[in-house]
N, C-alpha and C. Protein backbone atom coordinates (compact mmCIF):
# COMPACT_ATOMS: atom_id res chain seq x y z
N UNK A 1 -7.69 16.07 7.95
CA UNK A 1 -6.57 15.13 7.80
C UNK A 1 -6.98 14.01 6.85
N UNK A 2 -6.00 13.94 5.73
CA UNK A 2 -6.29 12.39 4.86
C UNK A 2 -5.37 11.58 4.99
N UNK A 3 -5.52 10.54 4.85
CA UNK A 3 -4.75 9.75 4.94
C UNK A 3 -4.56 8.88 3.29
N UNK A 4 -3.36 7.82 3.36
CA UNK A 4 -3.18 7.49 2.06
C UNK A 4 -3.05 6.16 2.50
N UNK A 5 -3.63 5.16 1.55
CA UNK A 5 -3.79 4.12 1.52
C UNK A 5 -3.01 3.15 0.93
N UNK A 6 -1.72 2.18 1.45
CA UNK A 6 -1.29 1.83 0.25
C UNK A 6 -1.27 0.38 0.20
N UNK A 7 -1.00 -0.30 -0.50
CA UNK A 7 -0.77 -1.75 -0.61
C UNK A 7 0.91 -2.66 -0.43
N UNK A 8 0.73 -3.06 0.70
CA UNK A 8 2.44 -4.25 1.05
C UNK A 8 3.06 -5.00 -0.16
N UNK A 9 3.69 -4.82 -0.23
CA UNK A 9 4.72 -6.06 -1.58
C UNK A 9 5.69 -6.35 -0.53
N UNK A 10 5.91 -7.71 -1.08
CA UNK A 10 6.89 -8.65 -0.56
C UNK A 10 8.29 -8.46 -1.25
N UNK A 11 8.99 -8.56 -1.04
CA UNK A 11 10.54 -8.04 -1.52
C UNK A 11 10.45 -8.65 -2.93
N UNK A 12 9.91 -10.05 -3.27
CA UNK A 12 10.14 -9.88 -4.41
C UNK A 12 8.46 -9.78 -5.20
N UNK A 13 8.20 -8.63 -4.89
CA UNK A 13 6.99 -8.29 -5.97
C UNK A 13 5.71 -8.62 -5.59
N UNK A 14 5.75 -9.50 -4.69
CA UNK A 14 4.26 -10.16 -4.56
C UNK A 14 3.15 -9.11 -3.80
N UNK A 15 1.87 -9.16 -4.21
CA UNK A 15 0.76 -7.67 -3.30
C UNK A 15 0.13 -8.94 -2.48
N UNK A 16 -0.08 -9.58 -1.60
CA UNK A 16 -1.13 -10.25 -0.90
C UNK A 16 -2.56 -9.67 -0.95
N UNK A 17 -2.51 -8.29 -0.69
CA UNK A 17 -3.74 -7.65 -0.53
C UNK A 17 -4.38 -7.81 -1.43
N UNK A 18 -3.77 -7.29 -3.09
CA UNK A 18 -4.12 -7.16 -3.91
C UNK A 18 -4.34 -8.77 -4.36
N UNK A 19 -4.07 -9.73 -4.11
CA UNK A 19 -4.67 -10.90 -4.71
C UNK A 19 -5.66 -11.16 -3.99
N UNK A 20 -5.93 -10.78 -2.73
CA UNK A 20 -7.44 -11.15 -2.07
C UNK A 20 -8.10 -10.07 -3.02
N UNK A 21 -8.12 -8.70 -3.13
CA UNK A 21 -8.97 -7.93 -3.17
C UNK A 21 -9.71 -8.31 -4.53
N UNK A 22 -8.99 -9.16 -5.72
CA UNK A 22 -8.77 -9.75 -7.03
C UNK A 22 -9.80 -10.88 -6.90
N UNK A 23 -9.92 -11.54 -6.01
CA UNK A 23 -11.00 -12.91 -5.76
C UNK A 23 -12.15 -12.91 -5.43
N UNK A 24 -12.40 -11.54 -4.71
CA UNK A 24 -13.53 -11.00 -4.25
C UNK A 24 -15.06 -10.93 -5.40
N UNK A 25 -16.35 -11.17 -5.50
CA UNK A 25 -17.10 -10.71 -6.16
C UNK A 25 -16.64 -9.21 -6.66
N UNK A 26 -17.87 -9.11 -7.69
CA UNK A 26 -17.59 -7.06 -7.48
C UNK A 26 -18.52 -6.78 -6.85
N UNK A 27 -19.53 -7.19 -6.27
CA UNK A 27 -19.90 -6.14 -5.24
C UNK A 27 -19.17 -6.17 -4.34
N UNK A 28 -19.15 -7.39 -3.57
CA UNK A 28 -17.70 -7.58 -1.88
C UNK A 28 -16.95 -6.45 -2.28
N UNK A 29 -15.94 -6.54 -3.48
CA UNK A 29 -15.48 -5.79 -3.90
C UNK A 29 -15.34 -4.22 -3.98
N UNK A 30 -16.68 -3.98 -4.34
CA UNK A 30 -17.35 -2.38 -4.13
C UNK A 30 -17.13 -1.92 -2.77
N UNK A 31 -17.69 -3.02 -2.09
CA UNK A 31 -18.06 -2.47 -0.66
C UNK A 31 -16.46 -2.41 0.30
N UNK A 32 -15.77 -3.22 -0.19
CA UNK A 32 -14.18 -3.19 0.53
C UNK A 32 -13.91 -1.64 -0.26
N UNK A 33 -14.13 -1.38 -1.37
CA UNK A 33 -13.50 0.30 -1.83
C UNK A 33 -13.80 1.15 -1.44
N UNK A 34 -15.50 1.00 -1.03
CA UNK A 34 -16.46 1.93 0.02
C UNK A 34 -15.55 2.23 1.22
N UNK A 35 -15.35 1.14 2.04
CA UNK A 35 -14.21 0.95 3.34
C UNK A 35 -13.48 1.75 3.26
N UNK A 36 -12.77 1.31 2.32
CA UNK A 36 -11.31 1.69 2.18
C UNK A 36 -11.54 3.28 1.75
N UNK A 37 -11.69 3.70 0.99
CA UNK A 37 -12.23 5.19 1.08
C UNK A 37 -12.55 5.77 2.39
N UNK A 38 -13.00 5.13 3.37
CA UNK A 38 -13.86 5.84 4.67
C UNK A 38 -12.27 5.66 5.12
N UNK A 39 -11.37 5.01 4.96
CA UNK A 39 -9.87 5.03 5.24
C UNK A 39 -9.20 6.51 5.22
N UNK A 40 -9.66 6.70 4.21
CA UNK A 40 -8.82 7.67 3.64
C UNK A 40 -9.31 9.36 3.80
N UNK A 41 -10.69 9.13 4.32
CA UNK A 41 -11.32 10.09 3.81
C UNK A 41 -11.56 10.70 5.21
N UNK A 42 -12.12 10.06 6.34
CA UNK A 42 -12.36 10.68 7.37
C UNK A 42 -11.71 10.57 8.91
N UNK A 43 -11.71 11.47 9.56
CA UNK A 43 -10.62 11.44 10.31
C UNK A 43 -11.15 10.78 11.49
N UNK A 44 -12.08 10.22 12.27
CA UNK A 44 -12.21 9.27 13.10
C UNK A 44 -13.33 8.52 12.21
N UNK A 45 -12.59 6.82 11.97
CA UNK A 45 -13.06 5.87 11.37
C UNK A 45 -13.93 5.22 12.38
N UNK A 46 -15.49 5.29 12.37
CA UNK A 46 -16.15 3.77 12.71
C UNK A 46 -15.65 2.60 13.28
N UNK A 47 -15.30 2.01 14.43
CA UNK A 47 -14.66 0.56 14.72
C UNK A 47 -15.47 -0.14 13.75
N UNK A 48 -16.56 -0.05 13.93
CA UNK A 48 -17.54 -0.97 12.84
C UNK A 48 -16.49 -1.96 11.60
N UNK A 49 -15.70 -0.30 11.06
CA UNK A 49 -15.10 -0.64 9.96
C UNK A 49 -13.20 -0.74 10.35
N UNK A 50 -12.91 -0.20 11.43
CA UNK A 50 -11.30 -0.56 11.63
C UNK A 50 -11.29 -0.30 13.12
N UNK A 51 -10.73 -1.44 13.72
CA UNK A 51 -9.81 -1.85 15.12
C UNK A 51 -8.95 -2.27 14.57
N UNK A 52 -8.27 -1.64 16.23
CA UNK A 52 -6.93 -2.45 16.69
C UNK A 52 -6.79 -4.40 16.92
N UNK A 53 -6.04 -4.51 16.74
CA UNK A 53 -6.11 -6.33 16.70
C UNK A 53 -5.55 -6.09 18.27
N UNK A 54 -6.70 -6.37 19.56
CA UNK A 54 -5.77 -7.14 20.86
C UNK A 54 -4.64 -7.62 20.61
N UNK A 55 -3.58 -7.51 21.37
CA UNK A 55 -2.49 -8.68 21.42
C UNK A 55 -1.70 -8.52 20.17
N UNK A 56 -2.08 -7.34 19.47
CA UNK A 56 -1.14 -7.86 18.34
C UNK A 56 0.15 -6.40 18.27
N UNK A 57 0.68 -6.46 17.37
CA UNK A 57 1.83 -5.13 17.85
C UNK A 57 1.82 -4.39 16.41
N UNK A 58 0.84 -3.35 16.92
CA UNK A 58 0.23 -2.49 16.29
C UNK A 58 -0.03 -2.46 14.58
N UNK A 59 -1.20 -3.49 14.59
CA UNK A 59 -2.04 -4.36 13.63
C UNK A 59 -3.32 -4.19 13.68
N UNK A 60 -3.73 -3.55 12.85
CA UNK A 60 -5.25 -3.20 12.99
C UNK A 60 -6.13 -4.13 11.54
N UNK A 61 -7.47 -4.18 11.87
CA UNK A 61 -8.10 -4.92 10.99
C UNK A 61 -8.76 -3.84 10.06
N UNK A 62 -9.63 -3.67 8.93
CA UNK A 62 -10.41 -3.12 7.99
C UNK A 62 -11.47 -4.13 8.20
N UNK A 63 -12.65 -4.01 8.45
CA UNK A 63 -13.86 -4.50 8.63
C UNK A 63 -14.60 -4.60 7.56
N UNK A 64 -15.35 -5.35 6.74
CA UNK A 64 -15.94 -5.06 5.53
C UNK A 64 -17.54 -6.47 6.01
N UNK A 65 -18.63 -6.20 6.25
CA UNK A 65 -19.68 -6.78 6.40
C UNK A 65 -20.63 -6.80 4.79
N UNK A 66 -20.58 -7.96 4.31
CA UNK A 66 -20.87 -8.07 3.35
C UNK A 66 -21.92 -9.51 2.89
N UNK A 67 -23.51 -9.11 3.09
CA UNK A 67 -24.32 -10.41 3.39
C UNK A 67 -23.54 -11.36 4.74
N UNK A 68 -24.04 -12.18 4.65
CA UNK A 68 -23.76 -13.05 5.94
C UNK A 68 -21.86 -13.36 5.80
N UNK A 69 -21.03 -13.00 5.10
CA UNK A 69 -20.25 -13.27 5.42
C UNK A 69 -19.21 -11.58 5.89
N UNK A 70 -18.19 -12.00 6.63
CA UNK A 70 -17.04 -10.91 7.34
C UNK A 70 -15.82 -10.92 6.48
N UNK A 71 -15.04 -10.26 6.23
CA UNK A 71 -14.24 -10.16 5.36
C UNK A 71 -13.21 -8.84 6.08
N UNK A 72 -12.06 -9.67 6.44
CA UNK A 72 -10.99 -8.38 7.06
C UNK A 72 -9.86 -8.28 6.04
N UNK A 73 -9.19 -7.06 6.30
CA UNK A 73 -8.18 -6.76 5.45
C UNK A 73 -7.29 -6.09 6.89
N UNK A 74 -6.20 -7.18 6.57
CA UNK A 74 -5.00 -6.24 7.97
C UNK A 74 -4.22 -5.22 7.14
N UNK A 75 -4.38 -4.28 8.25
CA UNK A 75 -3.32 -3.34 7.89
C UNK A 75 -2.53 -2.86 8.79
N UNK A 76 -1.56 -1.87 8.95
CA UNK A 76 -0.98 -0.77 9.98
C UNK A 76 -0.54 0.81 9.77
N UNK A 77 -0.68 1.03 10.49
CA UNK A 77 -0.24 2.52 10.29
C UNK A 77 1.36 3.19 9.81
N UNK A 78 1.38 3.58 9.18
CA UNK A 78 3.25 3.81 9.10
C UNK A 78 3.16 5.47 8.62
N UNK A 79 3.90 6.05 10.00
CA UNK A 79 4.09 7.45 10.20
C UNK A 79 2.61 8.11 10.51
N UNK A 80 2.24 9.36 10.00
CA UNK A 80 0.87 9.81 10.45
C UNK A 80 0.28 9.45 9.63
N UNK A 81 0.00 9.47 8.51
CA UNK A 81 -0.65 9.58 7.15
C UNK A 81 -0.90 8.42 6.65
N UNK A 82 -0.20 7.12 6.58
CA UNK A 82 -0.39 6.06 5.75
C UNK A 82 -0.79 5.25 6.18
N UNK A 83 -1.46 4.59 5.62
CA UNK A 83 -1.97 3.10 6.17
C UNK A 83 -1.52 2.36 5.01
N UNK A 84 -0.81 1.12 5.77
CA UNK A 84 -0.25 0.10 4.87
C UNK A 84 -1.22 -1.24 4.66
N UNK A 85 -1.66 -1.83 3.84
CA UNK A 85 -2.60 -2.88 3.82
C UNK A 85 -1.95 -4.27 3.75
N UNK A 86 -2.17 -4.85 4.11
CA UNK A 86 -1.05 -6.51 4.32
C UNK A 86 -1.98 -7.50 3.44
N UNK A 87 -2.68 -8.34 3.85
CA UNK A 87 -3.40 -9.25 3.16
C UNK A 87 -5.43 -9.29 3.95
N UNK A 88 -5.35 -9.75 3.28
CA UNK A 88 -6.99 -10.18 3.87
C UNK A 88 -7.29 -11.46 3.79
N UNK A 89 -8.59 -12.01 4.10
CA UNK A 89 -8.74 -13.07 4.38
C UNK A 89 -11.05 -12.77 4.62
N UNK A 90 -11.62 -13.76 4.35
CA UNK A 90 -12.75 -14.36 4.68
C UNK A 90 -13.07 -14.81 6.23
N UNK A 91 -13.52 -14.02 6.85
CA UNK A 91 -13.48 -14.69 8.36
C UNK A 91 -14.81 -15.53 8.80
N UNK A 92 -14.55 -16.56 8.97
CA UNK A 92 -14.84 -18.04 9.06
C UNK A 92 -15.40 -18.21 10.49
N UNK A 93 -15.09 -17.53 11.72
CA UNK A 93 -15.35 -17.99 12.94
C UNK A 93 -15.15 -16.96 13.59
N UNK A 94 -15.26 -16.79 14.77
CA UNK A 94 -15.21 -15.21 16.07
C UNK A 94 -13.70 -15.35 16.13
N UNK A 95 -13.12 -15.71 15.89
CA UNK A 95 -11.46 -15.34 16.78
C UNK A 95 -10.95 -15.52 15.18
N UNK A 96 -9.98 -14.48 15.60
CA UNK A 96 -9.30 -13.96 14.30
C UNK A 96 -8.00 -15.32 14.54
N UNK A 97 -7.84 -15.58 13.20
CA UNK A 97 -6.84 -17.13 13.35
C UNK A 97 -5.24 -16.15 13.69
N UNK A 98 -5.12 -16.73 14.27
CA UNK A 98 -3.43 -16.08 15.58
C UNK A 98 -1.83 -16.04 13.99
N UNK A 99 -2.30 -17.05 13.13
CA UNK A 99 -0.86 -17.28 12.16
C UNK A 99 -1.66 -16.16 11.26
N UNK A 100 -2.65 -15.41 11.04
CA UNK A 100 -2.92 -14.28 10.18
C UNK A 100 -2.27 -12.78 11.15
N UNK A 101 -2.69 -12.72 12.28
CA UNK A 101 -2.17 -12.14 12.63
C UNK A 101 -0.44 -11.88 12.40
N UNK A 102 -0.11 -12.52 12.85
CA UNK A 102 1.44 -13.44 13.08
C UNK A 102 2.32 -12.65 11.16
N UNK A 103 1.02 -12.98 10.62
CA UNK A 103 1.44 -13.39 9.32
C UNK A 103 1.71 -10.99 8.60
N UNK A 104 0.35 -10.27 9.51
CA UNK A 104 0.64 -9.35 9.18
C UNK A 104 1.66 -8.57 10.34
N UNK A 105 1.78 -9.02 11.56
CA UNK A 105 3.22 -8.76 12.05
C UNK A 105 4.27 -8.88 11.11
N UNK A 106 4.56 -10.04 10.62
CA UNK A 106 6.03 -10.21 9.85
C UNK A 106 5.97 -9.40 8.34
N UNK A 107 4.87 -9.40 8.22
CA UNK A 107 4.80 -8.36 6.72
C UNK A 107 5.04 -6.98 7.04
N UNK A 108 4.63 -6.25 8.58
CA UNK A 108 4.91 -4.99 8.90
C UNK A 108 6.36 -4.67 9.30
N UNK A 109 7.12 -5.86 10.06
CA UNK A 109 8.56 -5.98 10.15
C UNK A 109 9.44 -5.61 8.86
N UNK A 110 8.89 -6.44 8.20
CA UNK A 110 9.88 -6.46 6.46
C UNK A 110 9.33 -5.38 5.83
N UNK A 111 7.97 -4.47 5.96
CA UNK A 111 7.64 -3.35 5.24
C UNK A 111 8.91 -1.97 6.29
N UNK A 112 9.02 -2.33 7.03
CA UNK A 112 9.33 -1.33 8.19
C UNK A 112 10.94 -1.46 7.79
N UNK A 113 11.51 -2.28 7.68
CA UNK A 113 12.68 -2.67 7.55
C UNK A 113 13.64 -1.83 6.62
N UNK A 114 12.36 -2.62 5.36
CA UNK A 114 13.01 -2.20 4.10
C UNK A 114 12.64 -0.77 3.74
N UNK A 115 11.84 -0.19 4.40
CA UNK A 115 11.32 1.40 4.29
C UNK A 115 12.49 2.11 4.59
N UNK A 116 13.02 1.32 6.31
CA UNK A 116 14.11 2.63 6.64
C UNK A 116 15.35 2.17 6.24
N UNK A 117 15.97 1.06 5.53
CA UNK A 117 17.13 0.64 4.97
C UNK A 117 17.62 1.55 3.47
N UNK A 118 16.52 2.17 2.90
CA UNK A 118 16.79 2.70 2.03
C UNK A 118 17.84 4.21 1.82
């Protein structure tokens, strides 16, 4: 089983993901494509590299350990096959900040929305 990886736009155009993934060094960089490949490529992923977010409604993180700093990329699942990527972020402290979460809930609402409105 593969799966396909894709990137969220905002209704009008904007990639979140893709502007974190853009700020990143290129190695960070490398190593989030490494990830993201193990996304795509094998059929039970490492938690290491992707959980479920507790508490959140069905929001999972991308894990990327890179020197002393953590680096998540939210995503979700949509249908069997896809994984949708929302934004990322630099993680700063043990608890994932609640308005990132929050923030890839409402991006999966409006991806979900506008998927089946079509």
């Amino acid at each position: 089983m593969s799966r396909t990886v894709v990137f969220y736009r905002t209704n009008d155009g904007k990639c979140p993901v893709q502007e974190f993934l853009d700020s990143l060094p290129g190695k960070v960089a490398q190593k989030v494509t490494w990830v993201l490949n193990l996304l795509e490529d094998l059929e039970v992923i490492p938690s290491s590299y992707f959980k479920k977010m507790a508490g959140a409604d069905d929001i999972w993180e991308c894990r990327i350990q890179f020197g002393s700093n953590a680096y998540r990329i939210f995503c979700f699942p949509s249908g069997d096959s896809v994984i949708v990527l929302t934004h990322g972020l630099i993680k700063k402290t043990q608890k994932t900040p609640q308005r990132e979460i929050e923030k890839a809930e409402a991006y999966r609402r409006d991806y979900l929305q506008r998927r089946f409105k079509k």
